[in-house]
N, C-alpha and C. Protein backbone atom coordinates (compact mmCIF):
# COMPACT_ATOMS: atom_id res chain seq x y z
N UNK A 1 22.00 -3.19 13.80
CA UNK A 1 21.30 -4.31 13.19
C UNK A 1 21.53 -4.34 11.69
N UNK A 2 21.77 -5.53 10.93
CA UNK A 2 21.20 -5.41 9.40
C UNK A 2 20.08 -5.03 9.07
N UNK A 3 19.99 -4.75 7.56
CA UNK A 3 19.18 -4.15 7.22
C UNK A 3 17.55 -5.24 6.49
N UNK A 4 16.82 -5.52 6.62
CA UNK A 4 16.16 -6.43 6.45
C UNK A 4 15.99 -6.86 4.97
N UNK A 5 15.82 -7.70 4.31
CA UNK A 5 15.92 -7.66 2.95
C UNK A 5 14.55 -8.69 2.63
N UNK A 6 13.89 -7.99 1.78
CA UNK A 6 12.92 -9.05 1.24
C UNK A 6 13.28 -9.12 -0.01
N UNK A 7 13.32 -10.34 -0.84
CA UNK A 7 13.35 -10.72 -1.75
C UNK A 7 12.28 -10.22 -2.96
N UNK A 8 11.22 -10.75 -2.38
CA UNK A 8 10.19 -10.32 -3.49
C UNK A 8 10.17 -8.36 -3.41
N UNK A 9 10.61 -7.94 -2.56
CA UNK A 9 10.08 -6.57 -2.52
C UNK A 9 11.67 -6.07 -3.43
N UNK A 10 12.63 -6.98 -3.66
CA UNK A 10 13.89 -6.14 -4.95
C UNK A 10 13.49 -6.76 -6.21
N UNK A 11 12.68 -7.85 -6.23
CA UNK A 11 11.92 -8.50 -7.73
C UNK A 11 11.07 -7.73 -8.19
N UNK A 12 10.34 -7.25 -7.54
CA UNK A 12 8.75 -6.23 -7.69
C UNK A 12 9.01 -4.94 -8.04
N UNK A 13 9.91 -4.14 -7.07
CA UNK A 13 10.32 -2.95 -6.80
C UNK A 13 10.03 -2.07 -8.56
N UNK A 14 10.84 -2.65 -9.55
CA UNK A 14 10.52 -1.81 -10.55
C UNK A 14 9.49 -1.83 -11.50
N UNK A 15 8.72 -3.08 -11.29
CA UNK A 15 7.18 -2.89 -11.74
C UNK A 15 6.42 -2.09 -11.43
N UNK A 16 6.56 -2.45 -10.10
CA UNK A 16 5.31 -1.51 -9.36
C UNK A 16 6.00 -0.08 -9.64
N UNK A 17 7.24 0.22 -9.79
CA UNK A 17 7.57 1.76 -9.69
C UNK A 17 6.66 2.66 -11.21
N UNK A 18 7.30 1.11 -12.47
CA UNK A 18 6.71 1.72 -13.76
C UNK A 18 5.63 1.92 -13.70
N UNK A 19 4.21 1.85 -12.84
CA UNK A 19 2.95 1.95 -12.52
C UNK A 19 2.88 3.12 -11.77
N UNK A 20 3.28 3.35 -10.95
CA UNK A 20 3.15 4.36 -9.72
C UNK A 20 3.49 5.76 -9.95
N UNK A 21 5.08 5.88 -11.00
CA UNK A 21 5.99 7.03 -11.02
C UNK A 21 4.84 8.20 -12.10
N UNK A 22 4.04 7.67 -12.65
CA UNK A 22 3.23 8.48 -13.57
C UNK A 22 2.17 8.91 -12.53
N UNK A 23 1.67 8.23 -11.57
CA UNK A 23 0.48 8.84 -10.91
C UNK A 23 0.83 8.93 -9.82
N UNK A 24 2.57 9.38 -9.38
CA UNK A 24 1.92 10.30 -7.91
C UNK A 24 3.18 11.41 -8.53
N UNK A 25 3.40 11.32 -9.65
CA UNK A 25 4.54 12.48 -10.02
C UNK A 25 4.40 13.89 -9.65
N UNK A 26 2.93 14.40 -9.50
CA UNK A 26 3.02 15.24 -9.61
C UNK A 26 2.59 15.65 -7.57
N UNK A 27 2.36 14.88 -6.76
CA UNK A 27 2.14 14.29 -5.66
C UNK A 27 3.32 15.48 -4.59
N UNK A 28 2.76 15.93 -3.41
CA UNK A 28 3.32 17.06 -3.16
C UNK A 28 4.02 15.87 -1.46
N UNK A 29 2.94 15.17 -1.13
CA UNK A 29 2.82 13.60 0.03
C UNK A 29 2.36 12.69 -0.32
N UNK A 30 3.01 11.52 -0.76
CA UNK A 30 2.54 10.29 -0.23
C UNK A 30 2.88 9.48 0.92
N UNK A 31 1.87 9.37 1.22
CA UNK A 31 1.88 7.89 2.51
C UNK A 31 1.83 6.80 2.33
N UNK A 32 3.33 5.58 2.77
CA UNK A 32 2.98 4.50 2.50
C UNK A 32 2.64 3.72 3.61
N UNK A 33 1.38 2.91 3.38
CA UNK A 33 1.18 2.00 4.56
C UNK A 33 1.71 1.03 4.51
N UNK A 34 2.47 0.27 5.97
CA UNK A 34 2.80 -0.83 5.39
C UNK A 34 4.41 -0.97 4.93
N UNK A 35 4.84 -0.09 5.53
CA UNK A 35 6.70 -0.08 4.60
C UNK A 35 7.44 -0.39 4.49
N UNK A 36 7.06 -1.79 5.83
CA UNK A 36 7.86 -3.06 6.03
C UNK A 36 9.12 -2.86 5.93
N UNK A 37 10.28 -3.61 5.21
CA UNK A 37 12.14 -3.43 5.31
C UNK A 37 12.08 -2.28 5.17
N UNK A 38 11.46 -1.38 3.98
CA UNK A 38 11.79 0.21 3.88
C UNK A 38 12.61 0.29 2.04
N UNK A 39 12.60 -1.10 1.54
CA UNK A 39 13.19 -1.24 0.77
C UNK A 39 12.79 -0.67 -0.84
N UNK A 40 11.10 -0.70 -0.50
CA UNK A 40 10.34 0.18 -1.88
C UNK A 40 10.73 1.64 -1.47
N UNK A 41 10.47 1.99 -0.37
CA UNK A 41 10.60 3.56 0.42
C UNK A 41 11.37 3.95 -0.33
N UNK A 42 12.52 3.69 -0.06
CA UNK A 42 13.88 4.48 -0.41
C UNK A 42 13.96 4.16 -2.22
N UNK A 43 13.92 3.01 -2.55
CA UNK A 43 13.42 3.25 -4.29
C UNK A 43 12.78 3.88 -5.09
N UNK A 44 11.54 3.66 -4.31
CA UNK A 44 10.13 5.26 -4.91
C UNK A 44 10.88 6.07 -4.56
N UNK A 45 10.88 6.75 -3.19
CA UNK A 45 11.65 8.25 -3.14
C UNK A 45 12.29 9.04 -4.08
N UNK A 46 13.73 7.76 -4.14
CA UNK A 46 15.01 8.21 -5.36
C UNK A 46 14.59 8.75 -6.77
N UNK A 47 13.57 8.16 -7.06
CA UNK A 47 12.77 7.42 -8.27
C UNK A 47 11.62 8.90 -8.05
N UNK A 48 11.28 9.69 -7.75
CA UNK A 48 9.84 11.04 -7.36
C UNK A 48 10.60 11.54 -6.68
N UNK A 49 11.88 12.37 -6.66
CA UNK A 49 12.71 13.55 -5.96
C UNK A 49 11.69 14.29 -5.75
N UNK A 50 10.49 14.73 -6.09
CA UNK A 50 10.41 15.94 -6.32
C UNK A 50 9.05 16.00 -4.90
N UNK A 51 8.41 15.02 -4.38
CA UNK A 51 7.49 14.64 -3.48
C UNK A 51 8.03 13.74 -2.20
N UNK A 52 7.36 14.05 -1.46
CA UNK A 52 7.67 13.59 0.11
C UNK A 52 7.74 12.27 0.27
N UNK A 53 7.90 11.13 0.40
CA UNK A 53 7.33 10.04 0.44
C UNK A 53 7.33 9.68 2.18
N UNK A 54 6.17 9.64 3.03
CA UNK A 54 5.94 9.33 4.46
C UNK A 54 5.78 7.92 4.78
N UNK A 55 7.16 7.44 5.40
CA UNK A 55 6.99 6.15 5.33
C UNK A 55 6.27 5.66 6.63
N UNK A 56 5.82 4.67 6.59
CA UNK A 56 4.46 4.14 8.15
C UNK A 56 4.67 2.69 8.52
N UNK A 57 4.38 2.47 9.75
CA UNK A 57 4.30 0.78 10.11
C UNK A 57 4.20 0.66 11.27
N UNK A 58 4.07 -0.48 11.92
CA UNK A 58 4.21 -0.52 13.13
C UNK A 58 5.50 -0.59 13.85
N UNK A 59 5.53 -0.07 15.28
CA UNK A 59 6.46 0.31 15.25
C UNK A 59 7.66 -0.78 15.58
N UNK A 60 7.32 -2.21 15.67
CA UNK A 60 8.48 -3.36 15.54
C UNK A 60 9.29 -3.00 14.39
N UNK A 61 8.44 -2.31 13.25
CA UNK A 61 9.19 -2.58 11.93
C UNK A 61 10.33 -0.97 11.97
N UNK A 62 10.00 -0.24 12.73
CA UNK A 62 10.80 0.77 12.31
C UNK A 62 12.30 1.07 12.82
N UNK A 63 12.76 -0.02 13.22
CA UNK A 63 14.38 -0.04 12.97
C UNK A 63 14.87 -0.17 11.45
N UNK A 64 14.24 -1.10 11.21
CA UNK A 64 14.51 -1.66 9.64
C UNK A 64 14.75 -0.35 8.80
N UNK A 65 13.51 0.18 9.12
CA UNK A 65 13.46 1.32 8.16
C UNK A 65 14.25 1.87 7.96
N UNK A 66 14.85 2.24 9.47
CA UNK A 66 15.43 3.25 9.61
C UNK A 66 17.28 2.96 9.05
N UNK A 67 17.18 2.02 8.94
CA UNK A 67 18.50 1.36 8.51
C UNK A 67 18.41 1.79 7.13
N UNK A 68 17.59 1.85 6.17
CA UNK A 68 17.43 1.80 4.93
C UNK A 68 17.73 3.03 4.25
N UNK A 69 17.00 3.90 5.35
CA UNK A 69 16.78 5.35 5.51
C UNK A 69 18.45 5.71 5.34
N UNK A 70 19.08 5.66 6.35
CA UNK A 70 20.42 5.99 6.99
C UNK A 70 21.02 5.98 6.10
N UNK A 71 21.03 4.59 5.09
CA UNK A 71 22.01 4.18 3.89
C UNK A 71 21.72 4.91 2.65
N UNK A 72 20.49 5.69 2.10
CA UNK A 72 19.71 5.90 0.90
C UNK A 72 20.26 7.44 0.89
N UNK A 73 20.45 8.18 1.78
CA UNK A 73 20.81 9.32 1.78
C UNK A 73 19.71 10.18 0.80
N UNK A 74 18.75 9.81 0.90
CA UNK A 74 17.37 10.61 0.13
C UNK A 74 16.69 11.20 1.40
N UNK A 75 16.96 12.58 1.04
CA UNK A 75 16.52 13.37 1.86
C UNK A 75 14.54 13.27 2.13
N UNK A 76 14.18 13.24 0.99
CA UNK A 76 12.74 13.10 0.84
C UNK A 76 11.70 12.27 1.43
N UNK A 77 12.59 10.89 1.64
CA UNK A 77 12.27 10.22 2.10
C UNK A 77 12.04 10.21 3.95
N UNK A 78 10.87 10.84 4.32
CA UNK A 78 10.98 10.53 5.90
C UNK A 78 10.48 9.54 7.14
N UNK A 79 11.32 9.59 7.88
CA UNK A 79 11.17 8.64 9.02
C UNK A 79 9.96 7.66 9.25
N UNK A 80 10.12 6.62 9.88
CA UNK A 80 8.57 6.12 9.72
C UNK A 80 7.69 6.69 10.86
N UNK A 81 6.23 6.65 10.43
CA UNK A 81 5.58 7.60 11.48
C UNK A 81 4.53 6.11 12.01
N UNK A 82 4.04 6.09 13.24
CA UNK A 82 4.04 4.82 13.82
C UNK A 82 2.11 5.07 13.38
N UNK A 83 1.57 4.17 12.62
CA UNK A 83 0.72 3.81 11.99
C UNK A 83 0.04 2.45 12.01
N UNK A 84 -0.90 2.53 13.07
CA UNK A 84 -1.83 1.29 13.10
C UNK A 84 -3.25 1.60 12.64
N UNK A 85 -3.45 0.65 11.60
CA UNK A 85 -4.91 1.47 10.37
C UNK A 85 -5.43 1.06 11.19
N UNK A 86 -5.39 0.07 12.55
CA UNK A 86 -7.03 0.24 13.40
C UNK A 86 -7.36 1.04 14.50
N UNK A 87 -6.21 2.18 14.53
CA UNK A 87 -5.88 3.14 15.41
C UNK A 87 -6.65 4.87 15.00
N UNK A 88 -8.10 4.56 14.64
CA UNK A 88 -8.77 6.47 14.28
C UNK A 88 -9.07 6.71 15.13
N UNK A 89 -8.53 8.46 14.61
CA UNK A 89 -8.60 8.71 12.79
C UNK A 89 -6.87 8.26 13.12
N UNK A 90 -6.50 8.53 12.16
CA UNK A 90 -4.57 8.20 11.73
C UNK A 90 -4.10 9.26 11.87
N UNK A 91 -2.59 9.77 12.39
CA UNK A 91 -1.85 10.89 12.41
C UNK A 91 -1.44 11.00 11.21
N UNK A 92 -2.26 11.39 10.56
CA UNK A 92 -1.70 11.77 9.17
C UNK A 92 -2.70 13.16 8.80
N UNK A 93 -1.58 14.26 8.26
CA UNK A 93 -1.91 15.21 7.16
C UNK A 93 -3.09 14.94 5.51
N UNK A 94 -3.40 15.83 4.86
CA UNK A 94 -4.22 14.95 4.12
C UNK A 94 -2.91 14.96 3.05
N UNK A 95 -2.73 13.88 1.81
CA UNK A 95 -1.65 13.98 1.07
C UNK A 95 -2.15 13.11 -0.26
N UNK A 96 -1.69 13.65 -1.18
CA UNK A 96 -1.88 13.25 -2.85
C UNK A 96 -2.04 12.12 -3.23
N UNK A 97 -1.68 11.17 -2.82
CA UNK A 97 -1.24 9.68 -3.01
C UNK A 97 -1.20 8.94 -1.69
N UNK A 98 -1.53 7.70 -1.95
CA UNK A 98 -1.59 6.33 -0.74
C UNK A 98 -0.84 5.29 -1.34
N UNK A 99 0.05 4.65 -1.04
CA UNK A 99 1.01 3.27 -1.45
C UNK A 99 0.81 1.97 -0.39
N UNK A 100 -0.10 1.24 -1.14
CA UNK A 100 0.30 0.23 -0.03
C UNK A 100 0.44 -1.50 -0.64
N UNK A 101 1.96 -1.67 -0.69
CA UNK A 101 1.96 -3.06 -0.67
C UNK A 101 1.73 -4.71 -0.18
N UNK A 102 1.66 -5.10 -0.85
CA UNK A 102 1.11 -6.72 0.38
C UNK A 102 0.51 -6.57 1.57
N UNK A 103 -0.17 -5.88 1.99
CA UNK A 103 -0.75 -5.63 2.94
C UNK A 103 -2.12 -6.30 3.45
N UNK A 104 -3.16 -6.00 2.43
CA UNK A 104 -4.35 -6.51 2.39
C UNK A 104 -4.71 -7.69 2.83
N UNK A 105 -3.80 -8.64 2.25
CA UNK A 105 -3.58 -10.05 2.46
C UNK A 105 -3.55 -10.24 4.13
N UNK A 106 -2.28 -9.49 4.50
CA UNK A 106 -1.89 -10.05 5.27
C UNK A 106 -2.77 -9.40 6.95
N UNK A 107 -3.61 -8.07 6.82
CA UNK A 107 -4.14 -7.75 7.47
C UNK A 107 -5.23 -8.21 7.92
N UNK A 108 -6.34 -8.61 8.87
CA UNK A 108 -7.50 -9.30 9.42
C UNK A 108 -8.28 -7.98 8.26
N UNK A 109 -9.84 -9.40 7.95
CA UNK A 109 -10.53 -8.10 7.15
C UNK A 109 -11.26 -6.60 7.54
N UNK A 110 -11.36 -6.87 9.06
CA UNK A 110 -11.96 -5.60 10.17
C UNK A 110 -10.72 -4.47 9.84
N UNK A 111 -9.63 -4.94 9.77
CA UNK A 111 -8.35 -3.97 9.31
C UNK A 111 -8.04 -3.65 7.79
N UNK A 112 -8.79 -4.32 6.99
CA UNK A 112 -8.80 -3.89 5.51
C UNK A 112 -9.71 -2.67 5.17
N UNK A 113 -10.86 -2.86 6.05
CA UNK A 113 -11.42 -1.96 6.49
C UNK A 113 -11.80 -0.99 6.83
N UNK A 114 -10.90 -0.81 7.81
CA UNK A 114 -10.16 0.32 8.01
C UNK A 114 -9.46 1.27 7.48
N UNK A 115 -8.64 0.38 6.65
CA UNK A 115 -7.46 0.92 6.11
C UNK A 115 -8.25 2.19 4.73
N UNK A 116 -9.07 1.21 4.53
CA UNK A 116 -10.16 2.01 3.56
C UNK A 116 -10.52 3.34 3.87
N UNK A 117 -11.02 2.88 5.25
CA UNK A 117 -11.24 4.53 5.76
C UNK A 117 -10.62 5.43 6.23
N UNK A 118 -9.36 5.12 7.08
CA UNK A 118 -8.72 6.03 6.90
C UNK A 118 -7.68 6.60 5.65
N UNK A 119 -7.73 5.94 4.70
CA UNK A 119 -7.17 6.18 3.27
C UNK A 119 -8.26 7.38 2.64
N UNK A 120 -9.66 7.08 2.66
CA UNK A 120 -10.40 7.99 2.57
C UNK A 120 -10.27 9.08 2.84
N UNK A 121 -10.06 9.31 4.44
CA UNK A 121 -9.90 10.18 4.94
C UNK A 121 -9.12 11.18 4.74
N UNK A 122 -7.92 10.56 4.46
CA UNK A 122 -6.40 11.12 4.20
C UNK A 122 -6.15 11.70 3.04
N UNK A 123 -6.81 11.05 1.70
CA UNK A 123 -6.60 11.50 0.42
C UNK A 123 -7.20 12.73 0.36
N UNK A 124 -6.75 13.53 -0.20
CA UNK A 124 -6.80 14.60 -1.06
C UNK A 124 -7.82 14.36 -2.09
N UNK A 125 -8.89 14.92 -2.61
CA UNK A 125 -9.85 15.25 -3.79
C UNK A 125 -8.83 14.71 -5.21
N UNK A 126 -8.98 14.14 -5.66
CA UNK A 126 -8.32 13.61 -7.01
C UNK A 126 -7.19 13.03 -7.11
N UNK A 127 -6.87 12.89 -4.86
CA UNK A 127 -5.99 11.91 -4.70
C UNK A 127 -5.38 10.76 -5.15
N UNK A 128 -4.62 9.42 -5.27
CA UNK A 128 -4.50 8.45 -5.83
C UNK A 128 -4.38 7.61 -4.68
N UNK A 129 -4.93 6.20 -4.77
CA UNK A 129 -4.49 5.40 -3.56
C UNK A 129 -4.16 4.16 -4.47
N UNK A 130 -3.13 3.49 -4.34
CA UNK A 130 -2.47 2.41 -5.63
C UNK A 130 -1.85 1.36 -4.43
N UNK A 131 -3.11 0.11 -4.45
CA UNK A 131 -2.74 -1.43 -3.69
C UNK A 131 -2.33 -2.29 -4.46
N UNK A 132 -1.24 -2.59 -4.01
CA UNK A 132 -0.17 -3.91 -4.63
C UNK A 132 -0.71 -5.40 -3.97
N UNK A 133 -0.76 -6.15 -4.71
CA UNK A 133 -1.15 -7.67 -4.11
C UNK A 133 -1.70 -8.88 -4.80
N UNK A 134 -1.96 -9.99 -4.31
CA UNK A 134 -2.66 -10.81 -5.46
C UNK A 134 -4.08 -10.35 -5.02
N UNK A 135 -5.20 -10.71 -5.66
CA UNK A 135 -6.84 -10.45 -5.72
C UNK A 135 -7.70 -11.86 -5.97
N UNK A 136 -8.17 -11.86 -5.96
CA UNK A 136 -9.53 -13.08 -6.89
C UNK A 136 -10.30 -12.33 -7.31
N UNK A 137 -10.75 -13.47 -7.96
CA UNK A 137 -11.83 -12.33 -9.13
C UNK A 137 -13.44 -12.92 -8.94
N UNK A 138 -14.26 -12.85 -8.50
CA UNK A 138 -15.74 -13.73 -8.11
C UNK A 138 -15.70 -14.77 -7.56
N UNK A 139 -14.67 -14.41 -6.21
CA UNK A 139 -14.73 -15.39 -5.30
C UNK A 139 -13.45 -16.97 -6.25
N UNK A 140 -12.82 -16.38 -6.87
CA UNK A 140 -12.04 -17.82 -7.71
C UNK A 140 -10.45 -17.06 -7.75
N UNK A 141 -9.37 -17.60 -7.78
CA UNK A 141 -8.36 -17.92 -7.78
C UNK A 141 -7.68 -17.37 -9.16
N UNK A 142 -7.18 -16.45 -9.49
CA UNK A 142 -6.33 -16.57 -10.62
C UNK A 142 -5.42 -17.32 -11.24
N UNK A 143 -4.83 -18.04 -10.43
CA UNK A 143 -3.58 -19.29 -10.51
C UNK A 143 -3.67 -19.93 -9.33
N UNK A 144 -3.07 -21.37 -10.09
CA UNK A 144 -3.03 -22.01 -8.66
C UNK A 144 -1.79 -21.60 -7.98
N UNK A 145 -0.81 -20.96 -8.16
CA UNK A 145 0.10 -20.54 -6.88
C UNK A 145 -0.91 -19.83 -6.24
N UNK A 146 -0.99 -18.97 -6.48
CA UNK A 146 -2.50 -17.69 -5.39
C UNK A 146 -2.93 -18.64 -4.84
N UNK A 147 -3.87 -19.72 -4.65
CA UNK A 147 -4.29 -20.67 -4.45
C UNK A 147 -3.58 -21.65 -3.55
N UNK A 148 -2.52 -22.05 -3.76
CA UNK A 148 -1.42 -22.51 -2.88
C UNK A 148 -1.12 -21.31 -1.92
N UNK A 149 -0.71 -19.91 -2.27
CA UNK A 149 -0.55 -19.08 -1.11
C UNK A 149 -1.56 -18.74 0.01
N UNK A 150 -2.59 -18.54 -0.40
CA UNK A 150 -3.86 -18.44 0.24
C UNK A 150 -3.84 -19.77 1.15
N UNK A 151 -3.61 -20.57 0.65
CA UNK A 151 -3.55 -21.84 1.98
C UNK A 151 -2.38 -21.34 2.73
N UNK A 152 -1.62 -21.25 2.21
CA UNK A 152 -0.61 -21.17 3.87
C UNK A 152 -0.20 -20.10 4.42
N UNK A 153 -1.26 -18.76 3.72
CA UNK A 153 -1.87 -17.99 4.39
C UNK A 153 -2.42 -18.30 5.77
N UNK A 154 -3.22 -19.02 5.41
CA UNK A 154 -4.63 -19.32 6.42
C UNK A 154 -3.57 -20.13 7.70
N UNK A 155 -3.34 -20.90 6.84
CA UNK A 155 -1.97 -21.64 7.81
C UNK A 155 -1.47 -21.73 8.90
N UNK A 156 -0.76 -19.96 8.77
CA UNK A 156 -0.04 -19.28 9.26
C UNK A 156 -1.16 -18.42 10.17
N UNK A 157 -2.14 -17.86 9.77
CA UNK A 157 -2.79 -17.54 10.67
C UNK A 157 -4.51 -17.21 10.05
N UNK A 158 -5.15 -17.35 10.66
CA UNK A 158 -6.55 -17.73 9.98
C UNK A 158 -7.23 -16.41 9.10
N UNK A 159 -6.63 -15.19 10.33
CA UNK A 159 -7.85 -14.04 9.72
C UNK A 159 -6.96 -13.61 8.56
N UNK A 160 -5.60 -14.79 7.97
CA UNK A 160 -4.99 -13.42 6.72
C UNK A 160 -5.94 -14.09 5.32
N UNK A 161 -5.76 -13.85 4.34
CA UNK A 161 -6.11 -14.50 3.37
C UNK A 161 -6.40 -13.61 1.86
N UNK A 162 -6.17 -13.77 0.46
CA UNK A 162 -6.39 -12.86 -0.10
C UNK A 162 -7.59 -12.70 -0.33
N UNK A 163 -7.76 -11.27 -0.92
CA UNK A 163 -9.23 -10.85 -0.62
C UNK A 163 -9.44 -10.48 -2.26
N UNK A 164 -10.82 -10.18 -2.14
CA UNK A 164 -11.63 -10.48 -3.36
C UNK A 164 -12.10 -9.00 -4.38
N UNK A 165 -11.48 -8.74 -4.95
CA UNK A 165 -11.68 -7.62 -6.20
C UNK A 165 -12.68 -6.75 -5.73
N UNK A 166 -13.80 -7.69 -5.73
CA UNK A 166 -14.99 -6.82 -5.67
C UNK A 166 -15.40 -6.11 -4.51
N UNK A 167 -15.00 -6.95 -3.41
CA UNK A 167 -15.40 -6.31 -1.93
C UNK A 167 -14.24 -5.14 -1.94
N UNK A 168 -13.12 -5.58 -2.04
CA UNK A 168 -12.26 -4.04 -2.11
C UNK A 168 -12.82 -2.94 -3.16
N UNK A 169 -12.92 -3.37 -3.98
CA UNK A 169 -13.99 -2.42 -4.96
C UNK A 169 -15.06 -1.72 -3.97
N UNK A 170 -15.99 -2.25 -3.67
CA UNK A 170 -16.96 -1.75 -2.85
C UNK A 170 -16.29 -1.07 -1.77
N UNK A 171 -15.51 -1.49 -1.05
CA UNK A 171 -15.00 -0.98 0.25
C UNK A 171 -14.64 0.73 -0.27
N UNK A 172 -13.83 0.67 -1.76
CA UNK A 172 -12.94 1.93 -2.02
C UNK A 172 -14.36 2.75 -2.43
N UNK A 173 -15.60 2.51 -2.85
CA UNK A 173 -16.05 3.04 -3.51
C UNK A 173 -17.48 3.94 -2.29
N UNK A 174 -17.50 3.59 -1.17
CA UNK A 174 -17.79 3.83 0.46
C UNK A 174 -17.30 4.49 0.55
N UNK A 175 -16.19 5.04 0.22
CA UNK A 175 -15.25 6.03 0.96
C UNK A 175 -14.68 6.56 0.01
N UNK A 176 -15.53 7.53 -0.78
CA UNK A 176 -15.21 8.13 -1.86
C UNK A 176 -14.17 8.20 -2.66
N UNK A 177 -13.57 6.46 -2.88
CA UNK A 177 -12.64 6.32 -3.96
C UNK A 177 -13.57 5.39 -5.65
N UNK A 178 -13.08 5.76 -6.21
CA UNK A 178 -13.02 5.33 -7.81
C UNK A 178 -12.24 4.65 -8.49
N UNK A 179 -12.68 3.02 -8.95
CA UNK A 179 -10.75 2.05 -9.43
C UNK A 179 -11.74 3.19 -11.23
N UNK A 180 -9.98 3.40 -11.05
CA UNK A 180 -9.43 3.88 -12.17
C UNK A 180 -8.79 2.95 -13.27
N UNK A 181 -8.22 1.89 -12.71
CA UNK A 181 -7.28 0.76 -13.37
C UNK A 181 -7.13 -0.51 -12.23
N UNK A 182 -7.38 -1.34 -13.09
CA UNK A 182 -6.52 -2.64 -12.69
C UNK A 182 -5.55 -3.45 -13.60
N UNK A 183 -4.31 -3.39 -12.90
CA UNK A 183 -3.60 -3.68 -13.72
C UNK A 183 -2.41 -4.93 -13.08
N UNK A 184 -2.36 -5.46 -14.27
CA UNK A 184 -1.70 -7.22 -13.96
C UNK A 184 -0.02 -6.53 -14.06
N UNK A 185 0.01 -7.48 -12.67
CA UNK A 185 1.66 -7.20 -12.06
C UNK A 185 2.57 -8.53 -12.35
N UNK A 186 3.84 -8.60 -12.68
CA UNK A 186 4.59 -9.95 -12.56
C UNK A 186 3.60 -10.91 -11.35
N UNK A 187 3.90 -11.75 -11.23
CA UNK A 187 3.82 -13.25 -10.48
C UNK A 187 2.44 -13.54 -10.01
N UNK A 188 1.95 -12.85 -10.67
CA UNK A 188 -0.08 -13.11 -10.19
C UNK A 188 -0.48 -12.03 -9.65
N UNK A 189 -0.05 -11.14 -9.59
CA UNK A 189 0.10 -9.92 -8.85
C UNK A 189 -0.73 -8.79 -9.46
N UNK A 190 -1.53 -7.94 -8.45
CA UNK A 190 -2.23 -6.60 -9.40
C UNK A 190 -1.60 -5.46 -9.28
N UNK A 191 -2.38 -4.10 -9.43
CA UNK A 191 -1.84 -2.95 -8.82
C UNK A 191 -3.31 -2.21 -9.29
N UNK A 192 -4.19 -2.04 -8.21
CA UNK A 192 -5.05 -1.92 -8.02
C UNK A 192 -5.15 -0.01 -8.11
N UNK A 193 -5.85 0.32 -8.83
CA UNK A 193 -5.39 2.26 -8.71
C UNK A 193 -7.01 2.86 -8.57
N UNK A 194 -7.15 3.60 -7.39
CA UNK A 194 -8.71 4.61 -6.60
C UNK A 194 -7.99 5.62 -6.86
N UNK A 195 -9.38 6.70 -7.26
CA UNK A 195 -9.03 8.15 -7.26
C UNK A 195 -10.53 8.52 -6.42
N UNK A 196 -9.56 9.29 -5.40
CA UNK A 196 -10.69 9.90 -4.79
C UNK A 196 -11.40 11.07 -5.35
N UNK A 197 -13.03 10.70 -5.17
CA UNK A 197 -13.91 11.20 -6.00
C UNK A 197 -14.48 12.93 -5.58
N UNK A 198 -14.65 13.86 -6.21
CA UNK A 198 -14.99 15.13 -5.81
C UNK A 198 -16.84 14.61 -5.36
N UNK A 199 -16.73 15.94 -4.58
CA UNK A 199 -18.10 15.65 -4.19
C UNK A 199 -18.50 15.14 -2.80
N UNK A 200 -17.41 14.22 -2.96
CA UNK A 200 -17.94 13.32 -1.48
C UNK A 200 -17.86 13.96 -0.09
N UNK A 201 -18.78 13.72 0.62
CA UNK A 201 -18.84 14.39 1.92
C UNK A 201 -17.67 13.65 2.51
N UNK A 202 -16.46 15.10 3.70
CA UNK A 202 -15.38 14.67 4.31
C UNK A 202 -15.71 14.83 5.50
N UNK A 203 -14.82 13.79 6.26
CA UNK A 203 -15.53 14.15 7.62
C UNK A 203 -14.31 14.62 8.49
């Protein structure tokens, strides 16, 4: 098969990296949810030799990956491990860092949810979990593209839609994460950064 190519994910790719490469550098695993073509995978990887990067999705998507994989010759980078956030707890190890792009959006909110908790779960004590996506901010629209996307979001299927700063705020902060930063990405875009908090009871 070819290898799948998203557009926005070779436009993005080195923003989000200049955000990320400082806070999982020192990162022994990260897990990305969500790893779709595989096309950030193998970029982060190249880009953090020195940490695992565990790539995840469902498992329609993991040919793609694996195509990406094949070509990148980055050893670090491994296989995708078949990952449905409404599937607990998750086969996952606990690990330093969480990556997850465009996702939120596109997941039903019972699965944003989720994803929360088993991210919780998974992180490591002073872990990092860093969500890529557009946001609203008190229920309002940052731009009207967001605004235009969000419609044909819904469009396309009812339960996607972008979701709102604060409830993800709350959601991360349930499950012993902490926003550390929010920070404005090219095209309306954030990069949302939780550190999981000491203290919190693990289950």
């Amino acid at each position: 098969m070819n290898k799948p190519v998203s557009e926005a994910s070779e436009r993005n790719k080195q923003p989000i990296l200049d955000v990320i490469q400082p806070l999982f550098y020192d990162c022994d695993e990260i897990l990305e949810i969500g790893t779709g073509t595989g096309q950030h995978a193998v970029f982060f990887g190249a880009a953090l030799p020195d940490s695992v990067w565990r790539t995840s999705d469902l498992s329609e998507n993991h040919d793609g990956i694996l195509e990406w994989l094949r070509d990148c010759g980055t050893e670090n980078v491994l296989p995708p491990l078949e990952l449905d956030v409404d599937e607990l707890p998750w086969p996952i190890k606990r690990v330093g860092g969480v990556f997850s792009a465009n996702t939120a959006h596109i997941m039903a909110w019972p699965s944003v949810v989720n994803m929360f908790f088993g991210v919780g779960q998974a992180l490591d004590t002073g872990g990092v979990f860093c969500l890529y996506g557009p946001f609203n901010y008190n229920h309002e629209y940052t731009s009207q593209s967001n605004a235009e996307f969000d419609a044909w979001l819904k469009s396309v299927a009812l339960h996607q839609g972008i979701r709102d700063f604060e409830e993800i705020c709350t959601l991360a902060k349930l499950h012993g994460m902490q926003l550390e930063s929010d920070i404005t990405m090219p095209a309306n875009n954030r990069t949302l950064v939780f550190r999981k908090m000491a203290g919190v009871q693990e289950q």
